[in-house]
N, C-alpha and C. Protein backbone atom coordinates (compact mmCIF):
# COMPACT_ATOMS: atom_id res chain seq x y z
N UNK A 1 -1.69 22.75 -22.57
CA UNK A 1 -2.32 21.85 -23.52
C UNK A 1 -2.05 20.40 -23.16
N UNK A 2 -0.60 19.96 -23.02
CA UNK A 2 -0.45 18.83 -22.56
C UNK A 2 -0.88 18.02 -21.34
N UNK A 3 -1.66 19.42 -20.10
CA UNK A 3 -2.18 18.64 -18.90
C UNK A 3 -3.30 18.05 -19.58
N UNK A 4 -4.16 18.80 -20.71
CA UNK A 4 -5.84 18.68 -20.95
C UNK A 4 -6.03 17.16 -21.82
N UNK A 5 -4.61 16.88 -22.13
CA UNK A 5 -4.36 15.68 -23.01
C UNK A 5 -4.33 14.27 -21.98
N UNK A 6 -3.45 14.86 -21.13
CA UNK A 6 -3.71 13.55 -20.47
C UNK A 6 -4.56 13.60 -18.80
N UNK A 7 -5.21 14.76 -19.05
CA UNK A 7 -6.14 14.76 -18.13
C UNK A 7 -7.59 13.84 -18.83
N UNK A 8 -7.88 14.49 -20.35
CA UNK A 8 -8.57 13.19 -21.37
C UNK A 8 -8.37 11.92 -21.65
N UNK A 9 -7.09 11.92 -21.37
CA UNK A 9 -6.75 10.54 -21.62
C UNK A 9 -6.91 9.30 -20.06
N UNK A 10 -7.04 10.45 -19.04
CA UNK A 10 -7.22 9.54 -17.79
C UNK A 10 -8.63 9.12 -17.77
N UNK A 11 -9.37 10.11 -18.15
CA UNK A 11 -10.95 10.11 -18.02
C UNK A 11 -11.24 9.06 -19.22
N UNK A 12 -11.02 8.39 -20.10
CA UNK A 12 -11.35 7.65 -21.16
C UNK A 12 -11.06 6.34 -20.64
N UNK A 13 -9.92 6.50 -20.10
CA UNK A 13 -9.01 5.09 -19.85
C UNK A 13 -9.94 4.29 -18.61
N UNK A 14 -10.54 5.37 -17.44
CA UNK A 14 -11.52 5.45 -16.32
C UNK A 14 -12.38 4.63 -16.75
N UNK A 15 -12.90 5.46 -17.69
CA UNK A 15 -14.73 4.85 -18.50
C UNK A 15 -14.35 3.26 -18.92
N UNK A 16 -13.60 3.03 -19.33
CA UNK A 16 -13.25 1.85 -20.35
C UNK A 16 -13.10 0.97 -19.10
N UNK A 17 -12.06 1.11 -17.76
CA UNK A 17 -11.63 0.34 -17.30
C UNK A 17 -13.27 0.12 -16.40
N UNK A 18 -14.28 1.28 -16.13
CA UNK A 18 -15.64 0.60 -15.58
C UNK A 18 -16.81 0.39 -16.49
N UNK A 19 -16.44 0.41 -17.72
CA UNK A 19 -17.22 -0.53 -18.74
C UNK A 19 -17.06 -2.03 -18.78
N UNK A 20 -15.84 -1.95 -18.29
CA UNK A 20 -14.77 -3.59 -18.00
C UNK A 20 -15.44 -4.05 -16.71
N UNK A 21 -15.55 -3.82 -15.93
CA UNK A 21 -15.87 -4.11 -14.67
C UNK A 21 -17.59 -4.24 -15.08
N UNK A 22 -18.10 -3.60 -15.20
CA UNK A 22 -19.77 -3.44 -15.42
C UNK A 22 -19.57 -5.16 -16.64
N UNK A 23 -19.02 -4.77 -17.37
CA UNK A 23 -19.30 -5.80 -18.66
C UNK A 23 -19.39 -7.70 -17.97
N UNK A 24 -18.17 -7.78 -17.21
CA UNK A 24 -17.75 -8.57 -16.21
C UNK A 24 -18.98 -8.94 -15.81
N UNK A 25 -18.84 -8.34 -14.91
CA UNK A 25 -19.93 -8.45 -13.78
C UNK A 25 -21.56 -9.34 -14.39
N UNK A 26 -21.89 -8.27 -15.56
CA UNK A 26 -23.02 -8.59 -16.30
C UNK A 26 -22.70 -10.46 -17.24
N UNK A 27 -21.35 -10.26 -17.15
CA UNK A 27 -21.07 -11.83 -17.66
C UNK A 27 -20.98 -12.99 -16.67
N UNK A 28 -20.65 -12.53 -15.64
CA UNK A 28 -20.45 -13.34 -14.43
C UNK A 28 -22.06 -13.97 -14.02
N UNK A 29 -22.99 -12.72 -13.95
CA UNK A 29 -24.50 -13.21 -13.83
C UNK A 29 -25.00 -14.12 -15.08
N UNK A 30 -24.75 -14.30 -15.94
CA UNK A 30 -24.99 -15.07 -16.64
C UNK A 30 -24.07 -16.44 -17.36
N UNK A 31 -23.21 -16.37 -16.92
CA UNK A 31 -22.19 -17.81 -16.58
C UNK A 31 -21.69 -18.13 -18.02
N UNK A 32 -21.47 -16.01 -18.59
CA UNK A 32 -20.73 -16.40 -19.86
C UNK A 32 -18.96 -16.42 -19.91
N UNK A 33 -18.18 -16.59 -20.85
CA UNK A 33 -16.81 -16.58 -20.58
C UNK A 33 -16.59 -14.93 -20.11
N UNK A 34 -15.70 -15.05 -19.32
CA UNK A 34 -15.23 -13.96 -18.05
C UNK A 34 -14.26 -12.93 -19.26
N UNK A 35 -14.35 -11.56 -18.27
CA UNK A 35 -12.93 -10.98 -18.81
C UNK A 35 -11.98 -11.31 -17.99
N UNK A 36 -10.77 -12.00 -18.60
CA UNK A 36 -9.49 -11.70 -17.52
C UNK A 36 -9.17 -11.04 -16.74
N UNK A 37 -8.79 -11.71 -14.88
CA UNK A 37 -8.62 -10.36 -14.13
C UNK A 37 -7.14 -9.65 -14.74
N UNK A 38 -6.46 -10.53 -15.32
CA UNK A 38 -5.39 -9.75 -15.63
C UNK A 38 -5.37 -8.31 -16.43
N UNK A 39 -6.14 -8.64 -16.71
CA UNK A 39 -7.00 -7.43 -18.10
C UNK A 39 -7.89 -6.37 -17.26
N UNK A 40 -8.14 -6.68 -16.34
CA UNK A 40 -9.03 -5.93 -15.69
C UNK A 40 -7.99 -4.80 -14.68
N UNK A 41 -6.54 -5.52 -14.46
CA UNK A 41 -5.35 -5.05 -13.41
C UNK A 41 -4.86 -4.51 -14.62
N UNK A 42 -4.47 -4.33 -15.74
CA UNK A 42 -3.72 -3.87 -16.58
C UNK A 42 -4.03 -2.60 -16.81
N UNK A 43 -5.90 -2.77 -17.14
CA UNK A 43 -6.49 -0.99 -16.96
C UNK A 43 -6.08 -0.28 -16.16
N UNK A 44 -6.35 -0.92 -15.09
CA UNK A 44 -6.24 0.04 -14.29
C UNK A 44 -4.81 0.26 -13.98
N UNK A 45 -3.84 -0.35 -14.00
CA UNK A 45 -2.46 0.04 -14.12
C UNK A 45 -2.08 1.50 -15.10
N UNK A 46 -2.60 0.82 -16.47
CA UNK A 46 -2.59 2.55 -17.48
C UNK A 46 -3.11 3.27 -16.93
N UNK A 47 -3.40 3.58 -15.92
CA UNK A 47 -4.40 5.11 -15.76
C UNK A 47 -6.06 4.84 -15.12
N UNK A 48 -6.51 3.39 -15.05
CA UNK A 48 -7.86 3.24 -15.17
C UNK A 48 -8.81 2.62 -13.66
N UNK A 49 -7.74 3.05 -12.74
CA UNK A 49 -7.72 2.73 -11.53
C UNK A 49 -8.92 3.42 -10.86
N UNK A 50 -9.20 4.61 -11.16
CA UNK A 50 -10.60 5.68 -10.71
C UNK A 50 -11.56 4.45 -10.69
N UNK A 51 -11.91 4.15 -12.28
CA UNK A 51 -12.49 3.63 -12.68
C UNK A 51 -12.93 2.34 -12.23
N UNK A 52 -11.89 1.62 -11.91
CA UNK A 52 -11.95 0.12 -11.67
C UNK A 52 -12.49 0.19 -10.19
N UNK A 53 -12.05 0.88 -9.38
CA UNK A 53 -12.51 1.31 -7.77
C UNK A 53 -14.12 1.76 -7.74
N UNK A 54 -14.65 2.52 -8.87
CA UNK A 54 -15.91 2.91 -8.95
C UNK A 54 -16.85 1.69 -9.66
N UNK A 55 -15.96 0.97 -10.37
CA UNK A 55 -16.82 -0.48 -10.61
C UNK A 55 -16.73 -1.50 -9.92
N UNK A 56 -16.02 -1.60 -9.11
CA UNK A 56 -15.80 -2.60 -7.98
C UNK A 56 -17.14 -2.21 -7.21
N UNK A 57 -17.13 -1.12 -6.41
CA UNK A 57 -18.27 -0.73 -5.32
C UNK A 57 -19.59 -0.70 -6.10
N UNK A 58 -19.80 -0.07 -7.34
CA UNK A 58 -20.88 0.09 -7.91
C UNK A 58 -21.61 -0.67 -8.32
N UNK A 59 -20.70 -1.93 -8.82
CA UNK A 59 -21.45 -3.38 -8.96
C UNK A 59 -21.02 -4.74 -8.24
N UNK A 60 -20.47 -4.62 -7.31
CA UNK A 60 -19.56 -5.18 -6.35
C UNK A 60 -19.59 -6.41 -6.72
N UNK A 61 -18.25 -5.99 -7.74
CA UNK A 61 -17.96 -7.24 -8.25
C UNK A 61 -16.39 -7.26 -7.75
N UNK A 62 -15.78 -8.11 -7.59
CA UNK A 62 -14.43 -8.68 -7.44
C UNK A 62 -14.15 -8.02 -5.99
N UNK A 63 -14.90 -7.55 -4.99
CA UNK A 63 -14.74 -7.13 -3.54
C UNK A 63 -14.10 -8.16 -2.90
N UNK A 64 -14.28 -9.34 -3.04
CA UNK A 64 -13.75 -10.22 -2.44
C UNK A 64 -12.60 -10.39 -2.24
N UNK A 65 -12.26 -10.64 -3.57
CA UNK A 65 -10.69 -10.69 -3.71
C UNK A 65 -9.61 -10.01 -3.14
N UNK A 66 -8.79 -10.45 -2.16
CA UNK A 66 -7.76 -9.54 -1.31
C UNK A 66 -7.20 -8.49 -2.21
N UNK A 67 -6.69 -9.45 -3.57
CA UNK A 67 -5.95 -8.77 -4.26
C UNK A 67 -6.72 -7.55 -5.01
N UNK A 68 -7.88 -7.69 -5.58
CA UNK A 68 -8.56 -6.40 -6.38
C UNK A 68 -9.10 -5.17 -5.03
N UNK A 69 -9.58 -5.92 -3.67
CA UNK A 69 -9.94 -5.19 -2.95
C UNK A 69 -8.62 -3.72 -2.34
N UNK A 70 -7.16 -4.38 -2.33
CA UNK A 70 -6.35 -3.56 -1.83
C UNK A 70 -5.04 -3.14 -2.90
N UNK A 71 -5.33 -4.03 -4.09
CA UNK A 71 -4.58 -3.74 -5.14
C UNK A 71 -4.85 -2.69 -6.01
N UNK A 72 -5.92 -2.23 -6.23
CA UNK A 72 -6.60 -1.83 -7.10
C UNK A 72 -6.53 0.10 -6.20
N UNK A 73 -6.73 -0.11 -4.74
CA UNK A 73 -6.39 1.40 -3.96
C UNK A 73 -5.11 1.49 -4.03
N UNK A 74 -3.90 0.79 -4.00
CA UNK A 74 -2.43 0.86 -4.42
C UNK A 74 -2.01 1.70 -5.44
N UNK A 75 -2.47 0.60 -6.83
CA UNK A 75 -2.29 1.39 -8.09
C UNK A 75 -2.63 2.89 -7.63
N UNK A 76 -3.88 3.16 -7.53
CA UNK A 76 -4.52 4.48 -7.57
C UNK A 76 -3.22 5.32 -6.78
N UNK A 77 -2.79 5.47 -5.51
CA UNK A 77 -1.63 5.56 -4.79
C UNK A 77 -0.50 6.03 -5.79
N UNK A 78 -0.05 4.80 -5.86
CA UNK A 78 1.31 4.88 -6.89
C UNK A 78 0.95 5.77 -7.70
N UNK A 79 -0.51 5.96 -8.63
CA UNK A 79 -0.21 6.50 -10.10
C UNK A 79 -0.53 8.32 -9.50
N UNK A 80 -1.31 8.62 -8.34
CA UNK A 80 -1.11 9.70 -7.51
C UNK A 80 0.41 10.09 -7.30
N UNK A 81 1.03 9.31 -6.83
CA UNK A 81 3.07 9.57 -6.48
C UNK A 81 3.50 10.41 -7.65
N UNK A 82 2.98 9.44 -8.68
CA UNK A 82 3.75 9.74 -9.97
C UNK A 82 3.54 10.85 -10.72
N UNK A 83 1.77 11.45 -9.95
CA UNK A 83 1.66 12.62 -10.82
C UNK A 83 1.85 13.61 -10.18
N UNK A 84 2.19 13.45 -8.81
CA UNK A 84 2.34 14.29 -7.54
C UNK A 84 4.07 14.64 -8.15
N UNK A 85 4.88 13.62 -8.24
CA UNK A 85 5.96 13.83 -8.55
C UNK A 85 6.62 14.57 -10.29
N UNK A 86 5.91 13.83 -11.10
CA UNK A 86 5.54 15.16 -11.90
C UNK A 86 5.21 16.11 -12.44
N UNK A 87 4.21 16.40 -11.51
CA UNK A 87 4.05 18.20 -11.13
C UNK A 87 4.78 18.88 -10.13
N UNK A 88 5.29 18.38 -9.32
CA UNK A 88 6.28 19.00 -8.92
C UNK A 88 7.82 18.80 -8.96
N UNK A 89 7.79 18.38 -10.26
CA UNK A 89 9.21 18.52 -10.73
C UNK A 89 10.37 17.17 -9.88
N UNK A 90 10.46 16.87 -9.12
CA UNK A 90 11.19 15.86 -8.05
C UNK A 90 12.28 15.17 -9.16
C-alpha cells in the first residue's frame, strides 16, 4: 500500500512540476511576471524532476541554462539513489 502512495504522490508532484514549466514558459511569451527558478528547482527536488525534464524538452524552456540543463538530470539521479537505496534496504 505504501509503494502505491508514494508512487501517487510522485506522479502528482511530476504533473504540477510540468504544469510549472508549461505555465512559465506560456508567461515568458508574453512578458508576464515569471515563476521563480527557485520554485521551479524546489519541485523538482520533492519528487518533480520526471516532470521538470519533460517540460524543459517539451517546451524548451530553460535549456539554456547550464544549471536547469544538468541540474535538473542530477536531481532525477540522486532521487533514483535514494529509491534504489530504499528498496533495497542499504
Amino acid at each position: 500500500m505504501a509503494v502505491w502512495i508514494i508512487l501517487v504522490y510522485f506522479i502528482v508532484i511530476s504533473l504540477l512540476t510540468f504544469f510549472l514549466f508549461w505555465d512559465d514558459k506560456r508567461r515568458a511569451k508574453k512578458k508576464r511576471w515569471r515563476i521563480p527558478e527557485k520554485t521551479l528547482f524546489v519541485c523538482a527536488a520533492i519528487g518533480g524532476s520526471v516532470g521538470a525534464i519533460a517540460g524543459m524538452w517539451i517546451f524548451h524552456h530553460k535549456t539554456r541554462h547550464w544549471y536547469f540543463k544538468y541540474g535538473m538530470p542530477a536531481i532525477l539521479a540522486a532521487q533514483l539513489v535514494i529509491v534504489w537505496v530504499a528498496v533495497r534496504g542499504i
